[in-house]
Protein backbone atom coordinates (compact mmCIF):
# COMPACT_ATOMS: atom_id res chain seq x y z
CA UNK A 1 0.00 0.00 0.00
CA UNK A 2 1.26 3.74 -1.06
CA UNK A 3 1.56 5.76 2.25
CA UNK A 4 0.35 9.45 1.85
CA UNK A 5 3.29 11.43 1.87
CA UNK A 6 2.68 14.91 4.87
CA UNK A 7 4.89 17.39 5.64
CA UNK A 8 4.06 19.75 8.55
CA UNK A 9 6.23 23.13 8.58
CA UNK A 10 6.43 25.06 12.06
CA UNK A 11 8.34 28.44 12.45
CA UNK A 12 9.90 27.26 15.34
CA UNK A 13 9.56 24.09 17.88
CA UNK A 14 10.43 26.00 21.17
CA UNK A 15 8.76 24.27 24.08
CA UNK A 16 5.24 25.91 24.42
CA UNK A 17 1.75 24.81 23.21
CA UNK A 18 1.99 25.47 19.61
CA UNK A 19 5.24 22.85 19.63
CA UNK A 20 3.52 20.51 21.93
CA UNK A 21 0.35 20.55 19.40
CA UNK A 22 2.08 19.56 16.56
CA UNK A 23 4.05 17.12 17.83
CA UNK A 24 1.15 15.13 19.62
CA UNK A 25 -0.17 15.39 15.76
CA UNK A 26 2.82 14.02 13.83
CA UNK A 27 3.23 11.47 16.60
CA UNK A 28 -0.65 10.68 16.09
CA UNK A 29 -0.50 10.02 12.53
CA UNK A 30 -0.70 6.23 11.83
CA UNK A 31 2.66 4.91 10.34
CA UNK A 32 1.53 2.35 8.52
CA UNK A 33 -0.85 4.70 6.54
CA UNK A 34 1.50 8.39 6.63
CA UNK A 35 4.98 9.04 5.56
CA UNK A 36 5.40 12.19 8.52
CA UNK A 37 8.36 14.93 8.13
CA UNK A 38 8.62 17.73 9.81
CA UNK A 39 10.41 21.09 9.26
CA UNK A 40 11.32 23.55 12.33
CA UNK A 41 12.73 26.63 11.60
CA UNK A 42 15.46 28.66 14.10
CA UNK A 43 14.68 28.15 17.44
CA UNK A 44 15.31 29.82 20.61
CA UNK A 45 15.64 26.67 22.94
CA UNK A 46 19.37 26.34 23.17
CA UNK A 47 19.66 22.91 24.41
CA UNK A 48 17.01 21.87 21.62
CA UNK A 49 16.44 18.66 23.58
CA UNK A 50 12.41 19.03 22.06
CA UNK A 51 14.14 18.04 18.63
CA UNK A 52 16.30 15.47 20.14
CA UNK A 53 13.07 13.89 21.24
CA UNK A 54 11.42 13.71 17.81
CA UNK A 55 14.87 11.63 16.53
CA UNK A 56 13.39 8.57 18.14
CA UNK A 57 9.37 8.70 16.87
CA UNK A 58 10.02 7.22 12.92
CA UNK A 59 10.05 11.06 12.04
CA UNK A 60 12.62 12.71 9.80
CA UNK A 61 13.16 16.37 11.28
CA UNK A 62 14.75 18.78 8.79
CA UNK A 63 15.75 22.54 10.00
CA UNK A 64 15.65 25.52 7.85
CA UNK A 65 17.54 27.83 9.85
CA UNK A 66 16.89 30.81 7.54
CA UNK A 67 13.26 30.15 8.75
CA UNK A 68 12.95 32.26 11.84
CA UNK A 69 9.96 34.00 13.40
CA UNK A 70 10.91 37.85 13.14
CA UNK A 71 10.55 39.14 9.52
CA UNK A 72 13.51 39.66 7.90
CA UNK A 73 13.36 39.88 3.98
CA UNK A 74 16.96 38.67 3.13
CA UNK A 75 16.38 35.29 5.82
CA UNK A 76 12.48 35.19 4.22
CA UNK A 77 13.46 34.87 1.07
CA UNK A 78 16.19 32.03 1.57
CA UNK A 79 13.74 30.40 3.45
CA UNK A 80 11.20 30.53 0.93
CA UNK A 81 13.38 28.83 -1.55
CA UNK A 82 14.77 25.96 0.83
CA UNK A 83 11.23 25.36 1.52
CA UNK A 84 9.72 25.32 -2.66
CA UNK A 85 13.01 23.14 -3.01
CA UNK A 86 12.27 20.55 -0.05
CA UNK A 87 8.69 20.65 -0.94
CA UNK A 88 9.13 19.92 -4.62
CA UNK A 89 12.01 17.24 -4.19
CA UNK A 90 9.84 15.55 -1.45
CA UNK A 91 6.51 14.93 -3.76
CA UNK A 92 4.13 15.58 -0.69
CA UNK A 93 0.31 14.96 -0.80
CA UNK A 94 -0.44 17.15 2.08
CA UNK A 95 1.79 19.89 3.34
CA UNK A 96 0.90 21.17 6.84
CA UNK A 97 1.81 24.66 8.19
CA UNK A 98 1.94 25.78 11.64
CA UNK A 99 1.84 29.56 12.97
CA UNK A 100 2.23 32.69 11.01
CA UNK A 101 5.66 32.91 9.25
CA UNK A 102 5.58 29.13 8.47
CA UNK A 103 1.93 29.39 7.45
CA UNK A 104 2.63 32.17 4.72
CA UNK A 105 5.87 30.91 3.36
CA UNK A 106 5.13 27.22 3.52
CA UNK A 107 1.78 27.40 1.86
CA UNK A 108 2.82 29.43 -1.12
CA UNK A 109 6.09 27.15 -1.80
CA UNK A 110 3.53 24.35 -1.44
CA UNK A 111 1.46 25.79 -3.97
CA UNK A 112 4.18 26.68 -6.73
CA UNK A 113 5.27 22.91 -5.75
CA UNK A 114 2.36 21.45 -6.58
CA UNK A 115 1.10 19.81 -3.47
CA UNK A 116 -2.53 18.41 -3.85
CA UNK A 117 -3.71 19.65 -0.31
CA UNK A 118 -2.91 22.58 1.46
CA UNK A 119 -3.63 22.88 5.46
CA UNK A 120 -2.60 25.45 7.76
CA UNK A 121 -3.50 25.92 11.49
CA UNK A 122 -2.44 28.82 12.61
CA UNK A 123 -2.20 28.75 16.39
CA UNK A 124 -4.07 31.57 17.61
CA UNK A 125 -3.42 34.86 15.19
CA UNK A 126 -1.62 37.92 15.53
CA UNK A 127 -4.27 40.01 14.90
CA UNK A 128 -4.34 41.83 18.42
CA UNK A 129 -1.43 42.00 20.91
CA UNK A 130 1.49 41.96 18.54
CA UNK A 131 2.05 44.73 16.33
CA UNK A 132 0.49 48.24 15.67
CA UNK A 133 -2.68 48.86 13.46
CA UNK A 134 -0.66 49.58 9.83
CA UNK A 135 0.90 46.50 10.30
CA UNK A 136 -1.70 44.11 11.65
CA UNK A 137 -4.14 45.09 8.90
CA UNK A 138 -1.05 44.49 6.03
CA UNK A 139 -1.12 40.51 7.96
CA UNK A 140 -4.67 40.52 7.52
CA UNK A 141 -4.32 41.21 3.82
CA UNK A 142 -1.55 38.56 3.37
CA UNK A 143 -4.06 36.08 5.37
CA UNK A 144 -6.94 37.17 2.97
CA UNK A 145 -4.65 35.89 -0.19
CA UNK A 146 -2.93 32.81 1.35
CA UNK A 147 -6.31 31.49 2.50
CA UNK A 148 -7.25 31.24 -1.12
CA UNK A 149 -4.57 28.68 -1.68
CA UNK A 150 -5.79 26.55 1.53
CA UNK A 151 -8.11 23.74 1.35
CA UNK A 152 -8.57 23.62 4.73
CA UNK A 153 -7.74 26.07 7.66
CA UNK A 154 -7.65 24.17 11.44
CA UNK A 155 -8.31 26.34 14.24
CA UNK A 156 -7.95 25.14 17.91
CA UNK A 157 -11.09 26.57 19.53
CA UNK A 158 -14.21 28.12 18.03
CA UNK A 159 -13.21 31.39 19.16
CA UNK A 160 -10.37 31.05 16.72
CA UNK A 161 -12.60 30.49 13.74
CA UNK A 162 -14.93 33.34 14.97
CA UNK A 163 -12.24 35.74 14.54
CA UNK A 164 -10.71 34.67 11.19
CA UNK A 165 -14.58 34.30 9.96
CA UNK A 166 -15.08 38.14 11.08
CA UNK A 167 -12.01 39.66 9.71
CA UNK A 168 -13.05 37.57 6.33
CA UNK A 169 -10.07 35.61 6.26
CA UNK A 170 -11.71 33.36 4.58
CA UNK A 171 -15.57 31.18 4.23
CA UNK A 172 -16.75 29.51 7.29
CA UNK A 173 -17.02 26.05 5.26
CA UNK A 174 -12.92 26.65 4.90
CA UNK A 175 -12.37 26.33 8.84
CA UNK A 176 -12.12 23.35 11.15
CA UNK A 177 -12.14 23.48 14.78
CA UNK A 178 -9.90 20.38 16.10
CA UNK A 179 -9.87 21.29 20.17
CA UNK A 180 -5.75 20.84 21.52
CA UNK A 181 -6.10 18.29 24.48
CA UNK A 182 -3.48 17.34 26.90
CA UNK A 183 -2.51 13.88 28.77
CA UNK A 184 -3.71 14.84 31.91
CA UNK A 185 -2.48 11.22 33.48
CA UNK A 186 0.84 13.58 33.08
CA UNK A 187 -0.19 16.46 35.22
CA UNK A 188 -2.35 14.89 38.25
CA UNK A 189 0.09 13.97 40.65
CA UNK A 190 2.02 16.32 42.89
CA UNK A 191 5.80 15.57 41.54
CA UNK A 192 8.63 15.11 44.38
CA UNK A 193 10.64 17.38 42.44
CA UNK A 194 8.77 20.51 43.82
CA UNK A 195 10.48 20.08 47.60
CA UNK A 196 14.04 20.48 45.37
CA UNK A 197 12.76 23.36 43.29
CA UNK A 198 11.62 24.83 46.57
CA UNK A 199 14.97 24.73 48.10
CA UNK A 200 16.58 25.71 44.90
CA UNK A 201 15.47 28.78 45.24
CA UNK A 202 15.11 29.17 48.85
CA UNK A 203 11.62 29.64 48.88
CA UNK A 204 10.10 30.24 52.51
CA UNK A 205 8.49 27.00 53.31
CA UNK A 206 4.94 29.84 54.25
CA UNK A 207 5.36 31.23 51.67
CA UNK A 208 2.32 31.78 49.09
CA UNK A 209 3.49 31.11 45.52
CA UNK A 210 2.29 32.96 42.24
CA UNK A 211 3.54 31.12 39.40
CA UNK A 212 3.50 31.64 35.32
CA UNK A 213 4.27 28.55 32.54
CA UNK A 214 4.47 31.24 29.31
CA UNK A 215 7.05 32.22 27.20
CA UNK A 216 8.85 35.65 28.07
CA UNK A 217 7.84 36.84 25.05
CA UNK A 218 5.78 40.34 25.02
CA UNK A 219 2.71 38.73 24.15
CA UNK A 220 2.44 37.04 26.84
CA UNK A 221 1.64 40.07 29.36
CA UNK A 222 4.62 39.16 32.01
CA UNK A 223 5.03 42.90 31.96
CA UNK A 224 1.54 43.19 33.50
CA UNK A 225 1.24 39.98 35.89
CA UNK A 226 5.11 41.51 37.53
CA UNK A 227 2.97 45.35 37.96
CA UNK A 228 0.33 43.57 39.31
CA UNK A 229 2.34 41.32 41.66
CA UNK A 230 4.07 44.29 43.06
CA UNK A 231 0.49 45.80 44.12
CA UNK A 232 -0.15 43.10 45.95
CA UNK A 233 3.52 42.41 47.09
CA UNK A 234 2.57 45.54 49.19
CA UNK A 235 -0.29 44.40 51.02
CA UNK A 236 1.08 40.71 51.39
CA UNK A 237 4.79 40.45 52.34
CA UNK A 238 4.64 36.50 52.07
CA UNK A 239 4.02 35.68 48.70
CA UNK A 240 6.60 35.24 45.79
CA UNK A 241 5.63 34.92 41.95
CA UNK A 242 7.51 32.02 39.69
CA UNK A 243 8.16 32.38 36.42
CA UNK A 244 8.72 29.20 34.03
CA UNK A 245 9.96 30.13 30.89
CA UNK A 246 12.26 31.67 28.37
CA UNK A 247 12.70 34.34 25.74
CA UNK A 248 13.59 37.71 24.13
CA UNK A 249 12.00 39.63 26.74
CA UNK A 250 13.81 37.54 29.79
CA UNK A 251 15.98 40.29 30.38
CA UNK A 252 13.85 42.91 29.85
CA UNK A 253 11.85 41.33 32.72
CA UNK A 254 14.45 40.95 35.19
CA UNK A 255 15.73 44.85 35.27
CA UNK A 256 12.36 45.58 35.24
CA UNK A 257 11.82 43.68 38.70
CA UNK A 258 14.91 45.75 39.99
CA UNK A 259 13.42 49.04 39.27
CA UNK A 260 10.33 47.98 41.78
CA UNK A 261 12.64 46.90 43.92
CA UNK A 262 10.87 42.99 44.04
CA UNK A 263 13.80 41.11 42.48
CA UNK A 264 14.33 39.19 45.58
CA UNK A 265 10.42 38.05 45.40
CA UNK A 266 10.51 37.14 41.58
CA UNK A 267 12.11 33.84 40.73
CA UNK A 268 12.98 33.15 36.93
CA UNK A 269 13.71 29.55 36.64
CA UNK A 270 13.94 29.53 32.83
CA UNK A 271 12.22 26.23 30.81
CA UNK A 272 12.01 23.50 33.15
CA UNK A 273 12.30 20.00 31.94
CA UNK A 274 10.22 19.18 35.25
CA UNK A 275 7.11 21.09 34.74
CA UNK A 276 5.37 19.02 36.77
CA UNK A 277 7.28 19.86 39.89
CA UNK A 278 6.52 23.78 38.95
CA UNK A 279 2.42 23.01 39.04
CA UNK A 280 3.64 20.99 42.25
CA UNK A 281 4.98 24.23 43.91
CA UNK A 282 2.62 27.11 42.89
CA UNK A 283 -0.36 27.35 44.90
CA UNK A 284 -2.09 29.53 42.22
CA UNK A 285 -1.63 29.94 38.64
CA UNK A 286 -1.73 33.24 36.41
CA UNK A 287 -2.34 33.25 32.72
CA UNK A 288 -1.41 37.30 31.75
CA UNK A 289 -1.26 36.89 27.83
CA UNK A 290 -2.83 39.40 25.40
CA UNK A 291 -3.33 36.53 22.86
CA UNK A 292 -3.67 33.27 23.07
CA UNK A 293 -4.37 30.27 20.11
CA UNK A 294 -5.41 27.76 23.16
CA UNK A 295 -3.60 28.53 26.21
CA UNK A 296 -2.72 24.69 27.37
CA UNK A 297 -1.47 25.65 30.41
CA UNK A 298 -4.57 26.72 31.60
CA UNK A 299 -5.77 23.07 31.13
CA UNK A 300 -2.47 21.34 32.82
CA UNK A 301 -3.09 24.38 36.00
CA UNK A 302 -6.69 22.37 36.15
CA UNK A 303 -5.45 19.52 35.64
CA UNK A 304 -3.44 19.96 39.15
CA UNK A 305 -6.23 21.63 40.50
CA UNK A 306 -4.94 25.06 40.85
CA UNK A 307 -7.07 28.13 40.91
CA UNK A 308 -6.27 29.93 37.99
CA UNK A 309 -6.70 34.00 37.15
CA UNK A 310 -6.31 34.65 33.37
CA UNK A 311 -6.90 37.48 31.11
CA UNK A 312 -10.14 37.39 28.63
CA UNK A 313 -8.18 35.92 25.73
């Protein structure tokens, strides 16, 4: 029997939801029925030890380093052409994009390729939170046109598909909702690591901990949820907020905790290969983003049974 031949493209698999979605759906895929490979452009994770764990799962992994999430016409273009090249030498029947850059480039080399069927799932949008009016509505535009080359466009809650539907980014028939679930028999036990992480960072054994899983990226409101913990550092000497998680904006971040004067009461652990042992610890969990595709933290929080504040997203 001929397998069908997919390809899924992702800008970038740094540990977060959107990487966590599509590898739960390339490991899904039945091999006896799907040739599966995957291409991950530059990432920020500098151990990379999410790609190391693809190696073993009958998966070939090919990086496009030119591929990389900030826009950058000289890197866009190389990309473009690695990807028309890969794409045309690999005689795909479905290509699969994931997230914005990926989603625009991939589906337009897929299309000069030649590829029978087109899907993209974009992973939330960045039509709020990201950039400034000019250029949101120019993205909106570029959505518009690429959507015509889709066959089918996968959105991860019906939210999702509301939005693209309003902003006509394309006919309600085009869209699929396909919810992203976790394994919660990974996230219901307290882990023993917490006690370690605890003492790691010398965390008062009283004390009330505020903790964030997100990216420290500047869409995901850390700017607001450290403002907001200062308020109520104010009022309530014994609590201490815990941040899990990397990025551009890590820096940023930290100076900005030295300016309120809280950096002794802000503890930035970086990605944690024991996540578990983070839900462990917290005793509530705060979801600050301004956008959000899903927000799967917000199910592994519940998953632990942690009261949760989030934003409206």
């Amino acid at each position: 029997m001929t397998k069908t031949k997919v390809l899924h493209i992702i800008t970038r698999l740094d540990r977060g939801g959107s990487s966590t979605n599509v590898i739960d759906t390339v490991n899904g895929l039945d091999r006896n029925f799907y040739k599966v490979d995957l291409i991950s452009g530059l990432t920020y994770d500098p151990d990379q030890k999410i790609h190391q764990s693809l190696q073993t799962k009958n998966l070939k992994v090919i990086f496009v380093d030119s591929l990389r999430r900030n826009i950058n016409p000289f890197y866009d273009f190389l990309a473009f052409i690695k990807l028309f090249n890969i794409i045309r030498k690999g005689h795909y029947d479905i290509v699969h994009t994931h997230s914005s850059k990926a989603g625009i480039l991939g589906r337009w080399a897929a299309k000069l390729a030649g590829v029978p069927r087109i899907i993209h799932t974009p992973h939330g949008h960045v039509f709020y939170g990201y950039f400034n009016r000019w250029i949101t509505n120019l993205f909106i535009l570029i959505e518009r046109f690429t959507a015509l080359i889709t066959d089918k466009i996968i959105t991860l809650t019906n939210i999702g598909k509301q939005d693209h539907v309003k902003l006509k980014i394309a006919p309600l028939k085009k869209f699929k909702t396909i919810y992203s679930g976790i394994d919660i028999e990974k996230f219901k036990e307290d882990a023993p690591g917490a006690k370690s992480l605890r003492e790691k960072y010398q965390i008062p054994a009283k004390s009330f901990v505020i903790g964030a899983v997100a990216r420290l990226d500047e869409v995901k409101g850390n700017d607001y949820l450290i403002k907001a913990f200062a308020k109520v550092l104010k009022k309530h000497s014994d609590i201490c907020l815990l941040l899990a998680g990397d990025g551009d904006q890590r820096s940023v971040l930290e100076n900005f905790t030295r300016e309120l004067g809280i950096e002794k009461k802000v503890f930035f652990i970086g990605f944690s290969d024991d996540v578990n042992a983070v839900y462990s610890l917290i005793d509530i969990f705060v979801l600050a983003s301004l956008n959000e595709g899903m927000g799967r933290v917000i199910l592994e929080a519940m998953a632990f049974s942690k009261p949760i504040i989030a934003t409206r997203v």
